[in-house]
C-alpha atoms as a PDB file:
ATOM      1  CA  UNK A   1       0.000   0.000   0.000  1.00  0.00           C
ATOM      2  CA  UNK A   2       1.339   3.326  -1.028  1.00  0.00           C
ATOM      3  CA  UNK A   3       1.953   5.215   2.554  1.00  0.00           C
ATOM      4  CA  UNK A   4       0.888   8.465   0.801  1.00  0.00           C
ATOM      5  CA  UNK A   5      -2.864   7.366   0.609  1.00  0.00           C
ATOM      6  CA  UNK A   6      -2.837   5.096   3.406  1.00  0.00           C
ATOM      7  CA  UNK A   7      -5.340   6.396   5.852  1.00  0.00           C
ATOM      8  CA  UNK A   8      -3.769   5.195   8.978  1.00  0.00           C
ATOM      9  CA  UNK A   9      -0.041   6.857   7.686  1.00  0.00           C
ATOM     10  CA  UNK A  10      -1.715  10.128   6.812  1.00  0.00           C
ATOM     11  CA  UNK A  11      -3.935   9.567  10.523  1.00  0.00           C
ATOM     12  CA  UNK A  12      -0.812   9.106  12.360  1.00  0.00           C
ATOM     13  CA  UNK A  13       0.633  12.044  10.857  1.00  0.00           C
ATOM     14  CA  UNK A  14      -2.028  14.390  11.145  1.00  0.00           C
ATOM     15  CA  UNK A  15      -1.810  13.158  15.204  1.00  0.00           C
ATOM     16  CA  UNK A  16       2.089  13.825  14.875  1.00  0.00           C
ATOM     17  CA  UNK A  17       1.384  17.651  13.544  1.00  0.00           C
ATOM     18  CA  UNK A  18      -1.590  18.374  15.873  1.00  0.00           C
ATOM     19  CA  UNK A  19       0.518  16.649  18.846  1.00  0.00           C
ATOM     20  CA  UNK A  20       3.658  19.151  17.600  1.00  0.00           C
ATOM     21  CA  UNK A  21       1.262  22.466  17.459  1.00  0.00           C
ATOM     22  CA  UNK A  22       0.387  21.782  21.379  1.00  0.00           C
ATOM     23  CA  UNK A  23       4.085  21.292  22.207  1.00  0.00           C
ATOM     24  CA  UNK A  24       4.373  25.133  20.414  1.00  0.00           C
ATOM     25  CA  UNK A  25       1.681  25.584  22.119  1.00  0.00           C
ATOM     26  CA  UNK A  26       3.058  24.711  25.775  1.00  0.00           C
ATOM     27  CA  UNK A  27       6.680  26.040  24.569  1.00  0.00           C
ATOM     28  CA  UNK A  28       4.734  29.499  24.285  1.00  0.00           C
ATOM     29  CA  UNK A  29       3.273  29.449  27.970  1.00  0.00           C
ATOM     30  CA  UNK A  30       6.639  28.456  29.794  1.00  0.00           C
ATOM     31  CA  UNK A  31       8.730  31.041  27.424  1.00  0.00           C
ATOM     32  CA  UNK A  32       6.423  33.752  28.106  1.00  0.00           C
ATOM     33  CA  UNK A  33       6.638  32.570  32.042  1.00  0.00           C
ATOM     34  CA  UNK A  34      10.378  32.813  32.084  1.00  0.00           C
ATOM     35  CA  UNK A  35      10.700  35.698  30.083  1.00  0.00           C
ATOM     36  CA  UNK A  36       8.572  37.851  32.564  1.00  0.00           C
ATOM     37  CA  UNK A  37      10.638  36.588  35.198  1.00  0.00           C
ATOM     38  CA  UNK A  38      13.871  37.281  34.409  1.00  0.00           C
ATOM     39  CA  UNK A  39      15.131  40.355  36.270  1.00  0.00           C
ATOM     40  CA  UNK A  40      19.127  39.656  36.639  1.00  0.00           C
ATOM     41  CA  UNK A  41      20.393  37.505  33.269  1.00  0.00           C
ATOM     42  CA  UNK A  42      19.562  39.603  30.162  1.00  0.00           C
ATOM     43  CA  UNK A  43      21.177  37.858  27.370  1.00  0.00           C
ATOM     44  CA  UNK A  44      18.750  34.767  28.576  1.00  0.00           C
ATOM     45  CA  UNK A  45      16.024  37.049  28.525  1.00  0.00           C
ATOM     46  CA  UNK A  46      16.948  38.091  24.909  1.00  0.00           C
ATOM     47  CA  UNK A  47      17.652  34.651  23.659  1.00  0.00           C
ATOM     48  CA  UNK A  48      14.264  33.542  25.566  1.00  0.00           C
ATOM     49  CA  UNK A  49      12.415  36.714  24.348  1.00  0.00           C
ATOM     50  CA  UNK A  50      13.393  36.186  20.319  1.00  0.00           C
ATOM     51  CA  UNK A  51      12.738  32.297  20.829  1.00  0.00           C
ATOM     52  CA  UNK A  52       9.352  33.275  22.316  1.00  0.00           C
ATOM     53  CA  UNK A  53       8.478  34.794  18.977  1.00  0.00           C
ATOM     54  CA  UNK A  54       9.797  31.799  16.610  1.00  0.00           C
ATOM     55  CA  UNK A  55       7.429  29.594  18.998  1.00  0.00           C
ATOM     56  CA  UNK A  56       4.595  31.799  18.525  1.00  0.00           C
ATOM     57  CA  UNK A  57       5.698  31.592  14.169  1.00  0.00           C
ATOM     58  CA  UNK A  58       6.192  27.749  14.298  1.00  0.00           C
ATOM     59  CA  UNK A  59       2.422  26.993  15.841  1.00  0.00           C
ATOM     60  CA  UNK A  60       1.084  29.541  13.126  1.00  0.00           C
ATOM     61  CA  UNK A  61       3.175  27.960  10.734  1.00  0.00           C
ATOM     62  CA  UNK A  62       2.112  23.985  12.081  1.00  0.00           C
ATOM     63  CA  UNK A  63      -1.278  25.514  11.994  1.00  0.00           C
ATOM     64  CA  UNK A  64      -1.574  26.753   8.386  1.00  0.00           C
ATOM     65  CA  UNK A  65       0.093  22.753   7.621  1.00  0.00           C
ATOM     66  CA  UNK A  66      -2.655  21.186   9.609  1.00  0.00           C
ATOM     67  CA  UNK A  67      -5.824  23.085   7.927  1.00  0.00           C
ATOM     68  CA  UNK A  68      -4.114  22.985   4.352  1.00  0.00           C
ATOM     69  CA  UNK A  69      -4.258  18.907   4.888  1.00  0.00           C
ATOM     70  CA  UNK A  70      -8.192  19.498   5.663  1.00  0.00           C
ATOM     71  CA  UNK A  71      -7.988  19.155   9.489  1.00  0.00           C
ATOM     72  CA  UNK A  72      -7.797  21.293  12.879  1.00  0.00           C
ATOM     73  CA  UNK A  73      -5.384  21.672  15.943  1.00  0.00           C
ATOM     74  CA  UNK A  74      -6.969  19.749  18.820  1.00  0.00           C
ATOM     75  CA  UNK A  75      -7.898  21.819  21.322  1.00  0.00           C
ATOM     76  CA  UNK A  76      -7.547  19.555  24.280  1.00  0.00           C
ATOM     77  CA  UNK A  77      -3.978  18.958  23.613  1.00  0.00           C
ATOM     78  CA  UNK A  78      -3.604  22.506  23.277  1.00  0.00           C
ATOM     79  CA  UNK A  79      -4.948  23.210  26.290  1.00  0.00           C
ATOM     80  CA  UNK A  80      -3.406  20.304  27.982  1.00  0.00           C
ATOM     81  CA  UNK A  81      -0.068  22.067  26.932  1.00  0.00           C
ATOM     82  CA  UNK A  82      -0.528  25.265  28.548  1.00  0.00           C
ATOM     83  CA  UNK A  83      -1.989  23.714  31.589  1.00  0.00           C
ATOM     84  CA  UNK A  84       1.091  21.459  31.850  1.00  0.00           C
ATOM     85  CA  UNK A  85       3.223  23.933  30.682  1.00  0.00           C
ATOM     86  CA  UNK A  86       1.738  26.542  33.624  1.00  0.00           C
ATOM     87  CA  UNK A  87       2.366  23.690  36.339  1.00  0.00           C
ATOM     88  CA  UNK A  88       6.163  23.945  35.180  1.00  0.00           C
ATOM     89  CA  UNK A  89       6.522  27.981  35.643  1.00  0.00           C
ATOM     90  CA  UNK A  90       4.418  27.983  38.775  1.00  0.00           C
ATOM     91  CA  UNK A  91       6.599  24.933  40.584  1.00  0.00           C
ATOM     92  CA  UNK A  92       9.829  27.001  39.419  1.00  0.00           C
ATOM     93  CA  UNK A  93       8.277  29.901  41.381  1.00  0.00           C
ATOM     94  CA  UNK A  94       8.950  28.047  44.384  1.00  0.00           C
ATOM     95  CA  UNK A  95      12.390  26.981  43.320  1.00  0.00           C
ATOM     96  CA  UNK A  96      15.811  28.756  45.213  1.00  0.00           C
ATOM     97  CA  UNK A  97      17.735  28.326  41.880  1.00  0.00           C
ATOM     98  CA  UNK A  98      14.928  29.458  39.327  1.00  0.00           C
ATOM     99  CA  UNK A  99      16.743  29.916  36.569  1.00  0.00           C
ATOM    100  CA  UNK A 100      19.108  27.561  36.960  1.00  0.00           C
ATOM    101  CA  UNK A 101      16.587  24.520  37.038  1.00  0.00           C
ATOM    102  CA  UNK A 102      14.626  27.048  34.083  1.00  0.00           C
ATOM    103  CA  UNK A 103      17.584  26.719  31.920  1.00  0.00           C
ATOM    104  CA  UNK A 104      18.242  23.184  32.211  1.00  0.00           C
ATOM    105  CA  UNK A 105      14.007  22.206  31.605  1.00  0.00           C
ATOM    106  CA  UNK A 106      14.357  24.506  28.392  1.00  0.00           C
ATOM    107  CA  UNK A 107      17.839  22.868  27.114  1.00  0.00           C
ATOM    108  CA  UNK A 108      15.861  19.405  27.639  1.00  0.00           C
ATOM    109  CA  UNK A 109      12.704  20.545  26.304  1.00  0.00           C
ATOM    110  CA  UNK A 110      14.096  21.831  22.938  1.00  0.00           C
ATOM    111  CA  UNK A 111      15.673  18.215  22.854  1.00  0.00           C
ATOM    112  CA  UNK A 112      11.694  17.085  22.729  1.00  0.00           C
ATOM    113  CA  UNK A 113      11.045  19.496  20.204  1.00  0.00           C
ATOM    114  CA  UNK A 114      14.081  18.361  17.896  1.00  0.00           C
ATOM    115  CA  UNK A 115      12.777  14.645  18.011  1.00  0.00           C
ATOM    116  CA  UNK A 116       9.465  15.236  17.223  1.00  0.00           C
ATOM    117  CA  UNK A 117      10.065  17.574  14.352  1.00  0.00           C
ATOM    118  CA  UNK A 118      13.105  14.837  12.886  1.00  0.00           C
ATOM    119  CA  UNK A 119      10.249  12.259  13.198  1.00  0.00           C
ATOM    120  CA  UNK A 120       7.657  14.673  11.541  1.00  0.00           C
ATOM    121  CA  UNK A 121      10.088  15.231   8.332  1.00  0.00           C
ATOM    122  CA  UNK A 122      10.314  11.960   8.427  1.00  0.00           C
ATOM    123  CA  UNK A 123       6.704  11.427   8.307  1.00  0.00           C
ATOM    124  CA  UNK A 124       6.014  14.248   6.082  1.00  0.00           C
ATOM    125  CA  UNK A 125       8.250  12.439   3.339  1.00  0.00           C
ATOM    126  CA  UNK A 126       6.748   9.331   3.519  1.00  0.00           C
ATOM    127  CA  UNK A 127       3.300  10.886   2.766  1.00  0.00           C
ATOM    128  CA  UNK A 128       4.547  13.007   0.133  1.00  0.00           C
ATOM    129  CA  UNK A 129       3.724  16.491   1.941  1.00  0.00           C
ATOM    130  CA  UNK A 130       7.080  18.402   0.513  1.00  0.00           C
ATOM    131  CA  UNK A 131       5.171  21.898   2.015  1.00  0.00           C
ATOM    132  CA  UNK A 132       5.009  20.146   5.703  1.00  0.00           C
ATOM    133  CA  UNK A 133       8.448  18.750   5.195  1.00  0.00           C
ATOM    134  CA  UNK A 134      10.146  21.901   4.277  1.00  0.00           C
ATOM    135  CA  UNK A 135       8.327  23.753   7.443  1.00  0.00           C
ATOM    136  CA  UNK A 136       9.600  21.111   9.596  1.00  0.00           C
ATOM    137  CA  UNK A 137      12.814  21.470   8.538  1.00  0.00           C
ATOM    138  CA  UNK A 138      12.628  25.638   9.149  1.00  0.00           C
ATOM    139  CA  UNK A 139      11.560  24.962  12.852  1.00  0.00           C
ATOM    140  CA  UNK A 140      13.689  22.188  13.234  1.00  0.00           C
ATOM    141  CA  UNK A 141      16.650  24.427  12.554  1.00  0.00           C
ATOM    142  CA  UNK A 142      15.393  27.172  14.846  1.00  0.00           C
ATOM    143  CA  UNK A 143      15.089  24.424  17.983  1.00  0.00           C
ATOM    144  CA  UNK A 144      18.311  23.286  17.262  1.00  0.00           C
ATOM    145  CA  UNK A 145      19.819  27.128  17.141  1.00  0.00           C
ATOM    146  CA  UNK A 146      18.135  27.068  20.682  1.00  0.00           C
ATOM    147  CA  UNK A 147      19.204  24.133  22.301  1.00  0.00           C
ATOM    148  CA  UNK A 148      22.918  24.996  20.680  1.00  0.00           C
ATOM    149  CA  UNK A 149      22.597  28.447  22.456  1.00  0.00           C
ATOM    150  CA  UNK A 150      21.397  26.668  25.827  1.00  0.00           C
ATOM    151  CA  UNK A 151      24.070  24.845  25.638  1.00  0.00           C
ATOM    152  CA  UNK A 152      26.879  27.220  25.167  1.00  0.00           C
ATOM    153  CA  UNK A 153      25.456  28.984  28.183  1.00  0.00           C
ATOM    154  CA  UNK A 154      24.660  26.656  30.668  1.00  0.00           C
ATOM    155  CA  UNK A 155      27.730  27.519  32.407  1.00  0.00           C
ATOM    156  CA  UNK A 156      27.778  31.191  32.700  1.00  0.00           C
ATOM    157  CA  UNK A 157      23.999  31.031  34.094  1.00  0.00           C
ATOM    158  CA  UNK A 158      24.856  28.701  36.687  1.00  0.00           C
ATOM    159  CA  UNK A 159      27.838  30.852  37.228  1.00  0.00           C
ATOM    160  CA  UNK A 160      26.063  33.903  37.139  1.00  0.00           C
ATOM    161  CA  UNK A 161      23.514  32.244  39.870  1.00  0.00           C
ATOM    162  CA  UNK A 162      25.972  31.112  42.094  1.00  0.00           C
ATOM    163  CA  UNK A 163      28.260  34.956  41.634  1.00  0.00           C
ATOM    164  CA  UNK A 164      24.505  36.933  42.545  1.00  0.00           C
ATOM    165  CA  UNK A 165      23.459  34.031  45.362  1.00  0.00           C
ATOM    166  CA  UNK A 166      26.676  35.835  47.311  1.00  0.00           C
ATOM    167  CA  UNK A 167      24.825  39.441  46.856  1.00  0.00           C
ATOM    168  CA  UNK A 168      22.683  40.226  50.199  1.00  0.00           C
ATOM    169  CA  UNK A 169      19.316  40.857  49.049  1.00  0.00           C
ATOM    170  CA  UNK A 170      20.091  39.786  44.929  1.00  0.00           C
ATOM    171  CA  UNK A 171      16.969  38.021  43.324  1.00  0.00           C
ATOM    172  CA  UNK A 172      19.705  35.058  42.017  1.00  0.00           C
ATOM    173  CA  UNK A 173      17.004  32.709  40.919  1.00  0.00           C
ATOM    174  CA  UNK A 174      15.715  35.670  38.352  1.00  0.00           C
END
């Protein structure tokens, strides 16, 4: 059976996309958390603040992929997302090393993202959706970029945590 017309492949998919659109979705809510937050790191905040915006461009983007293939995001797992995604920032709240613990869920998070868009160009091949495929690929790079920059600056956060958590009265976890 050709995997292009086979209804379960193109069902699976269209679960893969919709399932991809709610992690934007939740990637949104915990951005915009952190983001707010952030009072004492401000090339985090930048980096956090322009990823924020790709986020907000890759669910439009997933979106647009969705309805051109005739169906709809799923509005449960969107709001599952956020809710999920809301239970992260507010338990960070609560955390001594905020940003520190921030930093790390966002470097592992973007590792999520990175999987599930590999597996959705993958997908998007097999069903012959070249459009999907090439989006993929665009937001693919961008998690990667993200991750890459996490990376490079795990260090000098935790550094920059541990240099302000000496400061009487410094907000070190923001």
């Amino acid at each position: 059976m050709d995997p292009r017309t086979d209804d379960v492949a193109v069902e699976h998919f269209m679960d893969w996309l919709r399932d991809a659109h709610a992690m934007e979705q939740q990637a949104e809510t915990m951005l915009t958390s952190m983001a707010r937050r952030l009072e004492n790191y401000p090339d985090l905040k930048l980096r956090i603040e322009q990823h924020l915006e790709e986020t907000r461009q890759q669910a439009r983007l997933l979106a647009t992929c969705i309805e051109r293939r005739g169906g709809d995001t799923s509005s449960l797992k969107d709001l599952v997302g956020k809710a999920v995604a809301m239970g992260q920032g507010l338990s960070g709240m609560f955390a001594t090393d905020e940003v520190v613990k921030g930093a790390m869920f966002s470097y592992a998070f973007e590792h999520l993202e990175i999987a599930a868009y590999r597996n959705l160009i993958g997908a998007a091949r097999t069903v012959g959706d070249t459009e999907t495929q090439q989006v993929c690929e665009r937001i693919l790079a961008e998690e990667e970029a993200m991750a890459d920059w996490l990376e490079r600056h795990q260090d000098s956060i935790a550094a920059r945590y541990l240099e302000l958590s000496r400061v009487p009265g410094a907000q070190a976890k923001r």
